[in-house]
Each structure stands twice: as structure tokens, then as C-alpha cells.
Protein backbone atom coordinates (compact mmCIF):
# COMPACT_ATOMS: atom_id res chain seq x y z
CA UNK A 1 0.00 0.00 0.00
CA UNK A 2 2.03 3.40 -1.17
CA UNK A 3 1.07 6.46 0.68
CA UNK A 4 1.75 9.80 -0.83
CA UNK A 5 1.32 12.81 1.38
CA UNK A 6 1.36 16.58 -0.02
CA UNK A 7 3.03 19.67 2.03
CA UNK A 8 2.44 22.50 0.38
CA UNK A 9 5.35 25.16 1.48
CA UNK A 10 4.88 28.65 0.77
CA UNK A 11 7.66 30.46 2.92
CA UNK A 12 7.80 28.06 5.34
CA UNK A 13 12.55 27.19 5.00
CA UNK A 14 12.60 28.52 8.65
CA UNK A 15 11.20 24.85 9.62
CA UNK A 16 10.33 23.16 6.77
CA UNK A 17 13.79 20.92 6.86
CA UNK A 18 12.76 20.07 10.98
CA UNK A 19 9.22 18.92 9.49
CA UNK A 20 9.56 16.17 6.58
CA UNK A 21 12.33 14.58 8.49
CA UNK A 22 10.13 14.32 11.69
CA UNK A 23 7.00 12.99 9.64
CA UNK A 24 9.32 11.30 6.87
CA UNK A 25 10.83 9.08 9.80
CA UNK A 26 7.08 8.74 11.43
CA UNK A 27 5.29 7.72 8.73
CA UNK A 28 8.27 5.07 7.06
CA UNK A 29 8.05 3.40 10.64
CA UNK A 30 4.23 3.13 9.74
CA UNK A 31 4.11 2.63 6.00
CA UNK A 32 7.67 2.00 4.42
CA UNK A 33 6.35 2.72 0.90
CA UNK A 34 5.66 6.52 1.81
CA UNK A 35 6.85 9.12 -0.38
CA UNK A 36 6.49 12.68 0.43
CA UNK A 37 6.21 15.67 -1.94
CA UNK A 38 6.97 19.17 -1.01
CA UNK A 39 5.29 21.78 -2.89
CA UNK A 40 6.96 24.68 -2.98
CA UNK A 41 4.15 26.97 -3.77
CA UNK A 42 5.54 30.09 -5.35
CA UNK A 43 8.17 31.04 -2.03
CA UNK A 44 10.13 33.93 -1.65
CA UNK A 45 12.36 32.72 0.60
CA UNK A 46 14.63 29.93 1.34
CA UNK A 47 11.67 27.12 1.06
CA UNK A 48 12.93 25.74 -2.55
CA UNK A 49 16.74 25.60 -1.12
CA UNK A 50 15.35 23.49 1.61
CA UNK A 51 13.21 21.69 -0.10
CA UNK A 52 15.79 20.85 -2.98
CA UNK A 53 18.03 19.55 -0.05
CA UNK A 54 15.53 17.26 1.32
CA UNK A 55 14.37 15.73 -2.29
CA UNK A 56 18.34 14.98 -2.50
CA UNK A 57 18.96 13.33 1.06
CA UNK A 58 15.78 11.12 1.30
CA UNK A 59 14.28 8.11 -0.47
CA UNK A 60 10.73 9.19 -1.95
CA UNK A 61 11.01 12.53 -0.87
CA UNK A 62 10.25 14.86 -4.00
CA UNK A 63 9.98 18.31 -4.78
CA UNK A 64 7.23 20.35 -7.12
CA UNK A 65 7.48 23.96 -7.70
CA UNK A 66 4.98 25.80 -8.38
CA UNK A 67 5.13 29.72 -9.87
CA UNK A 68 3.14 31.94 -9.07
CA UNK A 69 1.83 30.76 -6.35
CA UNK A 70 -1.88 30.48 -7.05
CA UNK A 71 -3.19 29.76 -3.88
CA UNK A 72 -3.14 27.03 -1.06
CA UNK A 73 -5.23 24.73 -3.00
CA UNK A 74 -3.30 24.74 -5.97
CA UNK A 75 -0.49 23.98 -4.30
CA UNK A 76 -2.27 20.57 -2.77
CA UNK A 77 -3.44 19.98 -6.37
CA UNK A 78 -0.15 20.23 -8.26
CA UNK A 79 0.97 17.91 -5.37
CA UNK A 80 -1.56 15.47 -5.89
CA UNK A 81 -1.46 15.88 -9.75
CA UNK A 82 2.12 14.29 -8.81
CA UNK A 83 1.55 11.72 -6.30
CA UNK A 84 1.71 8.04 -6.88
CA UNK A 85 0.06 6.18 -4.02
CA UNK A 86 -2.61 3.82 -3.47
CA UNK A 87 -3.52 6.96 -0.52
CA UNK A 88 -3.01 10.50 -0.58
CA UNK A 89 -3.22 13.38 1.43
CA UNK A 90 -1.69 16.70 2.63
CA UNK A 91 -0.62 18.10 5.75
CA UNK A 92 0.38 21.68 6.79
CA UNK A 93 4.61 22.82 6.48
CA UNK A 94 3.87 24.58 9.72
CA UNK A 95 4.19 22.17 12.22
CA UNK A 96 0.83 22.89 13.89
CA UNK A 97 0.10 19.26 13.66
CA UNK A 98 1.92 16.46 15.15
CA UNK A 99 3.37 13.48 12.76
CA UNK A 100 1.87 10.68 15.37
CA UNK A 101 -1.50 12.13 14.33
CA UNK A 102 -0.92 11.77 10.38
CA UNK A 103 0.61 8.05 11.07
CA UNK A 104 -2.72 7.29 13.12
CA UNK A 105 -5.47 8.99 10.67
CA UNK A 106 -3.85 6.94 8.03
CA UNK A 107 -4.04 4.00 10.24
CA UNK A 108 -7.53 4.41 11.02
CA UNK A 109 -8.48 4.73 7.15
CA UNK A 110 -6.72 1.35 6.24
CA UNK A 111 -7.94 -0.35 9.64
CA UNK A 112 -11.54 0.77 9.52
CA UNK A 113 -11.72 0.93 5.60
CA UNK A 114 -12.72 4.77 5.31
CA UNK A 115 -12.67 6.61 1.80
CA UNK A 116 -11.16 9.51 3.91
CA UNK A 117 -10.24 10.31 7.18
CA UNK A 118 -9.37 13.95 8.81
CA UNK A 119 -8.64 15.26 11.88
CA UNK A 120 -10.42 17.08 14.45
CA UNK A 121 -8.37 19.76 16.56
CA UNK A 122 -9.68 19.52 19.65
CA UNK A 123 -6.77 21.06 21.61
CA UNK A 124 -5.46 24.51 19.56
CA UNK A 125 -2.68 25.95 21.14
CA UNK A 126 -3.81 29.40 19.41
CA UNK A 127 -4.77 32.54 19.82
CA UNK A 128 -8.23 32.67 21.28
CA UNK A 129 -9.71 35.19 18.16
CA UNK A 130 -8.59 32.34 16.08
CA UNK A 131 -10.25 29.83 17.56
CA UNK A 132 -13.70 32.27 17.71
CA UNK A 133 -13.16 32.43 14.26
CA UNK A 134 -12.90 28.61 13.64
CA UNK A 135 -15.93 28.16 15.70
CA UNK A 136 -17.99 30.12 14.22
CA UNK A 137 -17.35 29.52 10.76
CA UNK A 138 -17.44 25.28 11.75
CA UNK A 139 -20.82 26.30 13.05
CA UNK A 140 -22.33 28.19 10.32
CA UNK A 141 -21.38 25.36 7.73
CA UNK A 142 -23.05 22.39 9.54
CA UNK A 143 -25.92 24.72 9.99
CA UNK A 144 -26.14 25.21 6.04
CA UNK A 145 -25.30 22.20 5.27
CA UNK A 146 -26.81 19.98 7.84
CA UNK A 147 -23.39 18.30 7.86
CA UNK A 148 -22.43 15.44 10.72
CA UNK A 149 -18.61 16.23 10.72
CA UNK A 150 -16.30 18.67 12.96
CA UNK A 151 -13.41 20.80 11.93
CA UNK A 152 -14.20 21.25 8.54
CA UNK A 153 -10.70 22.63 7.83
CA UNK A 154 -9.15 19.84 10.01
CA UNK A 155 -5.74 18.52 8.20
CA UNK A 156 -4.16 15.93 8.14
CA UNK A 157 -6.37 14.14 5.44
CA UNK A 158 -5.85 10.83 4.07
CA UNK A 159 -7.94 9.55 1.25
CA UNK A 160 -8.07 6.33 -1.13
CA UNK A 161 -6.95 7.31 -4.79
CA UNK A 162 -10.47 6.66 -5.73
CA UNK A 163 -12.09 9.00 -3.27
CA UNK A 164 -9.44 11.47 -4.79
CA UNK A 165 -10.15 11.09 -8.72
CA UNK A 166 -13.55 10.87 -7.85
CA UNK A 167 -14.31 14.25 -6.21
CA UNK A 168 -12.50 15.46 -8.80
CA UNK A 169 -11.32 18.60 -6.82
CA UNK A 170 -10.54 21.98 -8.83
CA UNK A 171 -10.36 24.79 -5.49
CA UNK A 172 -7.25 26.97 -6.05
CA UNK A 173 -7.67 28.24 -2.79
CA UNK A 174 -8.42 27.40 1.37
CA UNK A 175 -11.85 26.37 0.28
CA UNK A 176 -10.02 22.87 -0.92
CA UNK A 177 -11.06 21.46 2.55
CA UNK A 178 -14.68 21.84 2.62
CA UNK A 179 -15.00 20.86 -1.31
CA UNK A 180 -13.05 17.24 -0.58
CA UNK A 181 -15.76 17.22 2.70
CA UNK A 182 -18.88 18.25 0.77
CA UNK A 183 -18.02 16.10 -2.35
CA UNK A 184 -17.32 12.89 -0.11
CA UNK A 185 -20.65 13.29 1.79
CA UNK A 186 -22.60 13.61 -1.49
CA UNK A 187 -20.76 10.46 -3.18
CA UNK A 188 -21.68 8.08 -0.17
CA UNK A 189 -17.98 8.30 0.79
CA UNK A 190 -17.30 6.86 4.52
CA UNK A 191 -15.32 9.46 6.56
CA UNK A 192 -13.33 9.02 9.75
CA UNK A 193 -12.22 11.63 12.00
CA UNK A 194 -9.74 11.55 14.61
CA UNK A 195 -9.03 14.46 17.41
CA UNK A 196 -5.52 16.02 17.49
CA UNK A 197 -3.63 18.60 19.73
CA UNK A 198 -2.81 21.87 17.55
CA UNK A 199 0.47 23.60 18.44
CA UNK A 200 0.91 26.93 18.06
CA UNK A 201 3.00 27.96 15.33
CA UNK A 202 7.13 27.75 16.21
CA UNK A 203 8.37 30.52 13.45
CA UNK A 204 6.45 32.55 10.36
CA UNK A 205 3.11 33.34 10.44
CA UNK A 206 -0.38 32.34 9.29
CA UNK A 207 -1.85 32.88 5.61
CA UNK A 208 -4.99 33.00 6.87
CA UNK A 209 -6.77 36.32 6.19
CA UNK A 210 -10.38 38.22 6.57
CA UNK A 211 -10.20 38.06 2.99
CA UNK A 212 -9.78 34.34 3.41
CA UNK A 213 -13.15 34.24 5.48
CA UNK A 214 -14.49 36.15 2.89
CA UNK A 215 -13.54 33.77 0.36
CA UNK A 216 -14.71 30.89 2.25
CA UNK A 217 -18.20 32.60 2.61
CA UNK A 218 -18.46 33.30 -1.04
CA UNK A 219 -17.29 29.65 -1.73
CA UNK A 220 -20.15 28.04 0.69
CA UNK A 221 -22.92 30.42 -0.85
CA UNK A 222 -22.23 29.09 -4.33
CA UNK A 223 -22.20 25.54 -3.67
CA UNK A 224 -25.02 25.72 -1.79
CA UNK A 225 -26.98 27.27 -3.94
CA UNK A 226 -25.26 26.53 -7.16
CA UNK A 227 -22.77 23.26 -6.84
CA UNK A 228 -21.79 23.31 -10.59
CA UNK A 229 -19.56 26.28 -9.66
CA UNK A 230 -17.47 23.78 -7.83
């Protein structure tokens, strides 16, 4: 069973190098046929360096780039659009989440036979606006969507390559998350969740914007009301 997991990068060198080797070594102890492709999506900084360091030093680890930088989701579908396993999935370059937690979603998926399986942060070392704003917008899309699952955003996700070509994803941007959630839920697709601990972030800073809110907003109103859009 070959796993292929996506980190998208985008100005991320301060820890990126501390990150793949942590969940490279994690995730070979739990599935020896994992290869791991960093996207570098359009960085500024010393992210391709890095990245082209780590592709060099490590079995299966590969690097895309990606210019200009498009957006978040791009970057996970140019990653994807390269990956070769039997499972996929993408994680954030951050290290907000923990590389235990990707080892036991993925374990969960094959164990319990889920199309895809996500995680649920249920401990966010963050700041407490952020979480308000997580909340709220988590809220506000079960309630127009009548939808069972939490942390709609939640990453790490694992999926089977058919879940994958069949929600045929196309968001260039954050709203990637809820689109693989929505499409899976209308498809039948069984989902799996697990609960995580967050960290706060270690060095750079978060992408996420009130224009991204905005965007998400924009992105629920037309698939609710208009799913070809999507």
C-alpha cells in the first residue's frame, strides 16, 4: 500500500527541513512505501533551497514547484497531480500538527476501511480570536449544510486514490477542505475523523486572512446554492 502525502510550502525554509524529516521518519516506521512531496508553492524565501536539499537526502522525498503561487489549493493539487500512491493526502509545512497524528489517521483509514479520514483539533494551542473564528465559521457550515462532521478545515487528510479522482477537486484556494468534505458526503464516501492537539506555530506566520473568510463565505454560498460552480 504506497502512501503519498502533499506539504504545500509557501515560505515556510525557517522549519520546513525540521518537518519532513520528523514525519518522513514517522510515517516510514508506519508505511515504508511513503513518499512525500513538497510543494513549494511560489516562495520567496529559502523554502525551494530546503526543499531541494531534502528531495536529495531522502528516499521518496520529491519536490514540485509551483510559480506563481496560485493559492493554497493549488499547491495541494499540483501535489496530488504528482503523487503516486494507493492513498493521498496533505498536511500543513507549519508544524501545527503532530506526525503521530498523520501516522494514526492513516491507520484508522486502512484499519476501519474509510474513503477519507481527517482530523479534528480539539486542543489549539492558538490565539483565542482564532479559535472564535474557527468556531464560528465550523458552526455556520453544519448549519447550512446539515453536515455530521467537525473541523471542517481539520488537516491531516488521508484519502483512497479513488475518493481522490472521484471528487474530482478543482479549489485553487483554502476552500479545498470543505469541497473534498462536501463532495465525499454527497458520493456516499465513509469518513473518519480523529481528534488532534494543535500547536501553536514555532516561526512565520499564518496565511490565513479576513479576505480568506471572505472567500470561504463566497465559496459556501455558491455551492449551496449553485454546486456546478465547484
Amino acid at each position: 500500500m504506497r502512501l503519498s502525502i502533499i506539504i504545500p510550502a509557501y515560505n515556510e525554509g525557517r522549519h520546513l527541513d525540521a518537518v519532513v524529516r520528523r514525519l518522513y521518519a514517522t510515517m516510514r516506521a508506519a508505511e515504508p512505501s511513503t513518499e512525500i512531496i513538497v510543494v513549494n508553492n511560489g516562495s520567496s524565501d529559502e523554502t525551494p533551497r530546503v526543499a531541494q536539499e531534502l528531495a536529495a537526502s531522502l528516499q521518496d522525498v520529491r519536490l514540485v514547484n509551483v510559480y506563481p503561487n496560485e493559492g493554497y489549493g493549488n499547491g495541494i493539487l499540483m501535489g496530488l497531480a504528482a503523487a503516486t500512491g494507493d492513498v493521498v493526502g496533505w498536511v500543513h509545512a507549519d508544524d501545527q500538527s503532530n506526525p503521530e497524528d498523520t501516522a494514526l489517521i492513516y491507520g484508522k483509514l486502512i484499519a476501519e476501511k474509510y474513503d477519507l479520514c481527517k482530523a479534528v483539533r480539539v486542543h489549539r494551542k492558538e490565539h483565542p480570536w482564532r479559535i472564535l473564528q474557527s468556531n464560528a465559521y465550523n458552526w455556520l457550515f453544519r448549519l447550512m449544510f446539515g453536515f455530521p462532521f467537525r473541523d471542517i478545515n481539520g488537516t491531516p487528510k488521508v484519502m483512497t486514490r479513488s475518493c481522490y479522482e472521484r471528487a474530482k477537486l478543482t479549489s485553487k484556494e483554502w476552500f479545498i477542505d470543505p469541497e473534498l468534505m462536501l463532495k465525499a458526503r454527497d458520493m456516499g464516501m465513509r469518513i473518519g475523523e480523529v481528534e488532534i492537539v494543535w500547536n501553536a506555530r514555532n516561526a512565520g506566520k499564518s496565511n490565513v486572512r479576513l479576505t480568506t473568510m471572505l472567500h470561504f463565505f463566497k465559496r459556501m454560498m455558491q455551492y449551496r446554492f449553485n454546486k456546478t460552480t465547484l
